[in-house]
Protein backbone atom coordinates (compact mmCIF):
# COMPACT_ATOMS: atom_id res chain seq x y z
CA UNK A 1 -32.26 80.62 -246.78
CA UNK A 2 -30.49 83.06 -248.69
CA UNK A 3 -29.30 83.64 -251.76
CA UNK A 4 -25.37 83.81 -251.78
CA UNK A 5 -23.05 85.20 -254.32
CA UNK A 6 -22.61 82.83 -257.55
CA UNK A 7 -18.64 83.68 -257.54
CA UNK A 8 -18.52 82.39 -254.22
CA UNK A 9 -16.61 79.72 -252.96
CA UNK A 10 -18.15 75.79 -252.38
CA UNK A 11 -17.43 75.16 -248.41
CA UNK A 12 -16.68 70.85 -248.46
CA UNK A 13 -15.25 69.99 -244.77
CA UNK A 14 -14.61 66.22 -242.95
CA UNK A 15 -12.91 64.76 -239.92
CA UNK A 16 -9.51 64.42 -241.51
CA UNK A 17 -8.27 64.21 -245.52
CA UNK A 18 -10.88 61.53 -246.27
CA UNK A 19 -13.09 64.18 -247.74
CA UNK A 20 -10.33 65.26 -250.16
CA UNK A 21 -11.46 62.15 -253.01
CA UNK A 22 -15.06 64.37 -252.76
CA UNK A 23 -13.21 67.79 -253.17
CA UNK A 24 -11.21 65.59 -256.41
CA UNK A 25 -13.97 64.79 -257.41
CA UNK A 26 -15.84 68.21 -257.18
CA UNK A 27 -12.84 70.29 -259.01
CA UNK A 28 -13.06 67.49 -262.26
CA UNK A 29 -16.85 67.80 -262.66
CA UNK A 30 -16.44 71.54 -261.37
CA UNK A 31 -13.36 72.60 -263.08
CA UNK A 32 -13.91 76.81 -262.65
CA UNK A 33 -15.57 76.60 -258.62
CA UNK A 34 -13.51 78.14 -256.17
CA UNK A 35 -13.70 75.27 -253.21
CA UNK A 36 -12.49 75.66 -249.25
CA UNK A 37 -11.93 72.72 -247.93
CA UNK A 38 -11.95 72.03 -243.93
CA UNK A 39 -10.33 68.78 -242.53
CA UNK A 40 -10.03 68.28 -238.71
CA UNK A 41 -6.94 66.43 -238.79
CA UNK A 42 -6.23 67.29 -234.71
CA UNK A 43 -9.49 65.54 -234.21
CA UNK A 44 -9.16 62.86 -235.74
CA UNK A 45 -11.00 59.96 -236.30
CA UNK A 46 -14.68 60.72 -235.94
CA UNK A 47 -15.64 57.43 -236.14
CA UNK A 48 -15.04 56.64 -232.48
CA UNK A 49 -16.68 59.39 -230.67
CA UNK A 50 -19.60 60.20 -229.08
CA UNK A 51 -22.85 61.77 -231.13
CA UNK A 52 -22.46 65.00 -228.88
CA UNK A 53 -18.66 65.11 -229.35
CA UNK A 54 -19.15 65.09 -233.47
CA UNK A 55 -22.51 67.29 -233.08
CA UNK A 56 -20.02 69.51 -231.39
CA UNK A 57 -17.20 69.65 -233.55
CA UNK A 58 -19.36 69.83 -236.85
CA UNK A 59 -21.09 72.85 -235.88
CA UNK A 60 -17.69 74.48 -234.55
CA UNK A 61 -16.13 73.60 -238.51
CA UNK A 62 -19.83 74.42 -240.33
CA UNK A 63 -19.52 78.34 -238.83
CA UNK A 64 -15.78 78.41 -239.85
CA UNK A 65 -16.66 77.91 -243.52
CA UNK A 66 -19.94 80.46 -243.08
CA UNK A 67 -17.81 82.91 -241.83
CA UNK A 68 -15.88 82.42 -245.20
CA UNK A 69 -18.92 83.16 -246.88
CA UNK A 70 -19.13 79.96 -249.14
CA UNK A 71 -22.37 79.83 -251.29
CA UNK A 72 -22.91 75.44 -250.63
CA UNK A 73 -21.79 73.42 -247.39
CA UNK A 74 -20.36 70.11 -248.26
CA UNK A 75 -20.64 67.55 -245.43
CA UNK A 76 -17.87 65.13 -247.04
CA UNK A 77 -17.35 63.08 -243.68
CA UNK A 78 -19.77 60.08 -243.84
CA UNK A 79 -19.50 59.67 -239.79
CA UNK A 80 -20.55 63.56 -239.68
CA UNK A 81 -23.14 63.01 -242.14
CA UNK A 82 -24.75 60.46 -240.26
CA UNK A 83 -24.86 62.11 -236.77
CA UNK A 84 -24.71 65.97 -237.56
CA UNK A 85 -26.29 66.37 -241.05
CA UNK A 86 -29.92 67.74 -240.16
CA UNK A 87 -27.50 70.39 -236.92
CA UNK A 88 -25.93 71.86 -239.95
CA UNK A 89 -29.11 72.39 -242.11
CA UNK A 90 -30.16 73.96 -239.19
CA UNK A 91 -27.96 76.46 -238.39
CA UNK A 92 -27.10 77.06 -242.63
CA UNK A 93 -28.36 80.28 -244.51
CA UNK A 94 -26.90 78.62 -247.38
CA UNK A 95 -27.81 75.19 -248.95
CA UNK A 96 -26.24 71.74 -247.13
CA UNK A 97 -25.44 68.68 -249.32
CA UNK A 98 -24.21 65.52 -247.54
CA UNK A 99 -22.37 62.03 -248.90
CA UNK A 100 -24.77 60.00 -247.72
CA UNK A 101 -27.78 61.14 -249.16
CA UNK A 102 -25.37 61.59 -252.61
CA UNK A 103 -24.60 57.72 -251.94
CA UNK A 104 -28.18 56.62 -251.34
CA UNK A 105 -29.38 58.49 -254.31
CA UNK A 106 -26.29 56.64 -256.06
CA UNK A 107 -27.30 53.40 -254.99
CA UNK A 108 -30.94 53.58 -255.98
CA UNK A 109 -30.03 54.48 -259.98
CA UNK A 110 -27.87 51.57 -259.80
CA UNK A 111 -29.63 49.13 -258.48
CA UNK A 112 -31.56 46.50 -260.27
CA UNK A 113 -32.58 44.08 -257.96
CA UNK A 114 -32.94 46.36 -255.09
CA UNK A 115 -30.22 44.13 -252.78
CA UNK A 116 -27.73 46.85 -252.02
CA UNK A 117 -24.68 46.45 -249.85
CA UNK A 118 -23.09 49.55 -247.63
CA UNK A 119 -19.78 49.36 -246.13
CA UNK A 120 -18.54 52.07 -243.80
CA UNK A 121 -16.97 53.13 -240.57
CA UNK A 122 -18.64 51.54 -237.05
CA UNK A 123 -20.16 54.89 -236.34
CA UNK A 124 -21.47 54.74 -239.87
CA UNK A 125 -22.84 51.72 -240.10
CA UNK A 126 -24.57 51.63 -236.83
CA UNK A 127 -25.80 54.81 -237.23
CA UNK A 128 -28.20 52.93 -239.78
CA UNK A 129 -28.34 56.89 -241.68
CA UNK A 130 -27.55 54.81 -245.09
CA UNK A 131 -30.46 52.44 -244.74
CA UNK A 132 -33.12 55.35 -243.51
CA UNK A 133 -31.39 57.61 -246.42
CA UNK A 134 -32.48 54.63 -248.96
CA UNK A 135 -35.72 53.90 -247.67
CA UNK A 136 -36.95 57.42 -247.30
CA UNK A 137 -36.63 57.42 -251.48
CA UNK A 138 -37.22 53.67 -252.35
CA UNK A 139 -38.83 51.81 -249.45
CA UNK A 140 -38.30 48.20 -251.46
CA UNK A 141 -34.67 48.19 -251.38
CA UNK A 142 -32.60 45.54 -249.03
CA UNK A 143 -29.87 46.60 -247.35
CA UNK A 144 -26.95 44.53 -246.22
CA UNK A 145 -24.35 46.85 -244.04
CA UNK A 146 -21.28 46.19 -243.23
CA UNK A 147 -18.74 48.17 -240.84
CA UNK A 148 -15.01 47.88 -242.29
CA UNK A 149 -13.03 49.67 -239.58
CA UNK A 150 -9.72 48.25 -240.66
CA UNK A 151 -9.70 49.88 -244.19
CA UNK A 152 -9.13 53.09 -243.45
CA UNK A 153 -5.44 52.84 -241.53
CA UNK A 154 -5.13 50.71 -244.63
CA UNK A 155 -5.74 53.62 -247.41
CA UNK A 156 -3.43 56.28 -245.30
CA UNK A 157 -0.76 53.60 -245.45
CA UNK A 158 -1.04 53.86 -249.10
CA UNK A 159 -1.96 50.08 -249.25
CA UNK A 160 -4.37 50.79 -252.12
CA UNK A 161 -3.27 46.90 -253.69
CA UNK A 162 -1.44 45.14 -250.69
CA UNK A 163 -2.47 41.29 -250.34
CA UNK A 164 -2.83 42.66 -246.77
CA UNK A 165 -5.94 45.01 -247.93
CA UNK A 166 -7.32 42.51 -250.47
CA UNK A 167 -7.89 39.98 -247.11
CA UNK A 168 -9.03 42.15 -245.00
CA UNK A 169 -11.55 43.59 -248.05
CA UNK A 170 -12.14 39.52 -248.69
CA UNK A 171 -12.98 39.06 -245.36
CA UNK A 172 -15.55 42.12 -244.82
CA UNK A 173 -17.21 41.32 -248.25
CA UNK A 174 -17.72 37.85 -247.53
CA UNK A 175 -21.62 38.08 -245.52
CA UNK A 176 -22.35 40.68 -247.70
CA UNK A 177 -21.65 39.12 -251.38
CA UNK A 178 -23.51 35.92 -249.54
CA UNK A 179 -26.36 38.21 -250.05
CA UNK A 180 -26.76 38.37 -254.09
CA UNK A 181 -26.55 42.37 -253.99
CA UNK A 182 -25.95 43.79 -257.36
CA UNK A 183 -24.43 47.60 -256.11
CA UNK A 184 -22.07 48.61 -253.51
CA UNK A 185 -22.44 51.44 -251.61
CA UNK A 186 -18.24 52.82 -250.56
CA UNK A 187 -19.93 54.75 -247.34
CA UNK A 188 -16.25 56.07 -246.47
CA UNK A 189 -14.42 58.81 -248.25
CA UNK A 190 -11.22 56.78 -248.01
CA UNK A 191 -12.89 54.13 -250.31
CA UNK A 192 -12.68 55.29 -253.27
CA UNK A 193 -9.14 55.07 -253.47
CA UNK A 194 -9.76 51.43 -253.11
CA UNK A 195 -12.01 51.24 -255.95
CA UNK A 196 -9.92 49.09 -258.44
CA UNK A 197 -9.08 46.34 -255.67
CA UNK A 198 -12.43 46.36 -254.06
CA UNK A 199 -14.07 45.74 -258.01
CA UNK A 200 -11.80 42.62 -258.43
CA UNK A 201 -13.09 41.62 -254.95
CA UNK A 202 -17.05 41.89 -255.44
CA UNK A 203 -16.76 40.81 -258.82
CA UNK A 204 -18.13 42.09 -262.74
CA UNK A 205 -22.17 41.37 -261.35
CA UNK A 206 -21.96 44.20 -258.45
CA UNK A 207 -21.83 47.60 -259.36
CA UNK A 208 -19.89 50.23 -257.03
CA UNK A 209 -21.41 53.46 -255.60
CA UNK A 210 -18.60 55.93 -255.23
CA UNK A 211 -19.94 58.58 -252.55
CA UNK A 212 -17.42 61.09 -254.06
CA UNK A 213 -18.37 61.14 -257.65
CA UNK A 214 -22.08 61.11 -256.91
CA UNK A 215 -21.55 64.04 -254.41
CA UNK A 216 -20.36 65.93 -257.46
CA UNK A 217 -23.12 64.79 -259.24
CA UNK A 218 -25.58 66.14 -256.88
CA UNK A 219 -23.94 69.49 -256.49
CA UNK A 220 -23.48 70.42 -259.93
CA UNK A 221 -27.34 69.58 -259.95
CA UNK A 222 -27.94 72.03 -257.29
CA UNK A 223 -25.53 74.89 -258.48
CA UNK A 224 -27.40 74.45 -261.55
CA UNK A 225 -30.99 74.73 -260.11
CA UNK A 226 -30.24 77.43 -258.12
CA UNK A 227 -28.40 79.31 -260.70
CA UNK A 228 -25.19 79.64 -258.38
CA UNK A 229 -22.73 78.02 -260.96
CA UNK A 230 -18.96 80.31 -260.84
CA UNK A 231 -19.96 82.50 -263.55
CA UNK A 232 -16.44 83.75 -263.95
CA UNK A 233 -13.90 81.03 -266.63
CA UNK A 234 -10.73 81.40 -264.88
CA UNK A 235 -8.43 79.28 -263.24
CA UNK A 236 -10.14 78.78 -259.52
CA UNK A 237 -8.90 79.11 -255.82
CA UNK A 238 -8.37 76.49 -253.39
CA UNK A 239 -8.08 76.81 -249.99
CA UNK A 240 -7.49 73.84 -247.62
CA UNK A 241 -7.86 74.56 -243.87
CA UNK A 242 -6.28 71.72 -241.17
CA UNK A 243 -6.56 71.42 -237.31
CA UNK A 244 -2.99 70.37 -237.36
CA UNK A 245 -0.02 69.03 -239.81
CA UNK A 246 0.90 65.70 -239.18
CA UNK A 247 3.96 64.51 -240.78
CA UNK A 248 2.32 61.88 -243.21
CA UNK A 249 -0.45 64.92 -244.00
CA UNK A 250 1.07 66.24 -247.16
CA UNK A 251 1.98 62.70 -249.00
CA UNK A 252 -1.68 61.00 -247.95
CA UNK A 253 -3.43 64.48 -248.55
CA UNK A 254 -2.14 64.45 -252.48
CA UNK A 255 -2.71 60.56 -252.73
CA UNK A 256 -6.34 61.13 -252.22
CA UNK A 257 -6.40 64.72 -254.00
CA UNK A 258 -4.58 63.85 -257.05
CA UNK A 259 -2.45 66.88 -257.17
CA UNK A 260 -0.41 68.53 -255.50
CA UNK A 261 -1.66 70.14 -251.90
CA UNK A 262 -0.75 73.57 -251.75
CA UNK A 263 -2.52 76.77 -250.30
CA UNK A 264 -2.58 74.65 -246.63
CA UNK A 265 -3.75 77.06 -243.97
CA UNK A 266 -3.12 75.32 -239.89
CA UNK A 267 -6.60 76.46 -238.04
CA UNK A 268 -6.09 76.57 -234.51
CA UNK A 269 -9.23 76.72 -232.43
């Protein structure tokens, strides 16, 4: 492992814009990190591919942020977490932090009553990398998964509070509120954007675990430890790499970023 520069830059990269809401939440509890962000929008979804495929493509966007010499890799992409994680630590010099071990973390402070429900992609979900990510730190918790694939079409429609989206949420809640959890795992980057509707939905007794905000959690933690917090107080740099522009790209990318998206560099490989 080495020990990269302090001033530079936090590498955060997913399948598409999903992994935006993690870089929003990294520059609010980050404000003075410089942060390149990676999003495969050519590639697009992840969540229906095969473990080689994403094993592929993760190790192909992991050496395109080393070779930008950032200090921290950021796995934002739950799907890429849950397949490619432990290919990334492995070809790293520099430290790897991934959502779902942020989430499970997450979910184990919040929980009470140990009955935690995770909703997430297919790929996610059956992966079963929430669940294992849980146990390894608190063997007593039950988890109740659930995939949701329909939500996020939903979120890049902009449906944030559509009766459409409060259904279809409704609907995928249902076996898993049947189950008396008490926190909420969002296992997809999209879901946070979601958060207010899917609140309503569960109800005041369940607490929600938003991926993003623990991920910032976790890394400020680690810059901290490591003594690799931006030392420098001035206004940061962001970069924001893509595979491709699509046409919705710039409207969904500042719906989940919060700003404006500017700085957009088109990758191709």
């Amino acid at each position: 492992m080495m020990n990269p520069n302090s001033s530079n830059p936090i590498g955060v990269f997913d399948s598409g814009v999903g992994g935006l809401t993690v870089v929003r939440a990294l520059m609010e509890r980050l404000p003075f990190e410089n942060i390149v962000y990676f999003g495969d929008t050519a590639r697009v979804p992840y969540g229906v591919k095969s473990v080689e495929t994403i094993a592929h493509y993760t190790t192909q966007i992991a050496e395109f942020l080393l070779a930008k010499e950032v200090k921290l890799l950021v796995v934002a992409c739950n799907t890429m977490a849950a397949v490619a994680s432990q290919v990334v630590k492995d070809l790293s010099p520099v430290p790897v932090l991934d959502v779902i071990d942020a989430g499970a973390l997450g979910a184990i402070a919040t929980t009470a009553k140990k009955q935690v429900g995770v909703i997430g992609t297919p790929t996610t979900i059956n992966s079963n990398a929430y669940a294992r990510a849980i146990h390894q730190y608190e063997p007593e918790v039950r988890i109740f998964s659930q995939a949701c694939p329909l939500l996020v079409p939903l979120v890049e429609e902009g449906w944030l509070d559509h009766p459409v989206t409060r259904l279809t949420a409704q609907e995928y809640l249902k076996p898993v509120l049947a189950q008396d959890i008490d926190t909420l795992v969002l296992g997809c980057t999209h879901y946070p954007l979601l958060k207010p509707l899917l609140q309503d939905v569960v109800g005041p007794g369940v607490r929600l675990v938003d991926s993003a905000e623990a991920m910032a959690e976790e890394t400020a933690a680690l810059l901290t430890e490591m003594n690799l917090s931006n030392p420098q107080r001035t206004a940061p740099h962001y970069d924001f790499f893509v595979t491709d522009v699509p046409l919705r790209f710039q409207t969904i990318g500042e719906r989940f970023l919060g700003r404006t998206l500017s700085n957009v560099h088109v990758v191709k490989w």
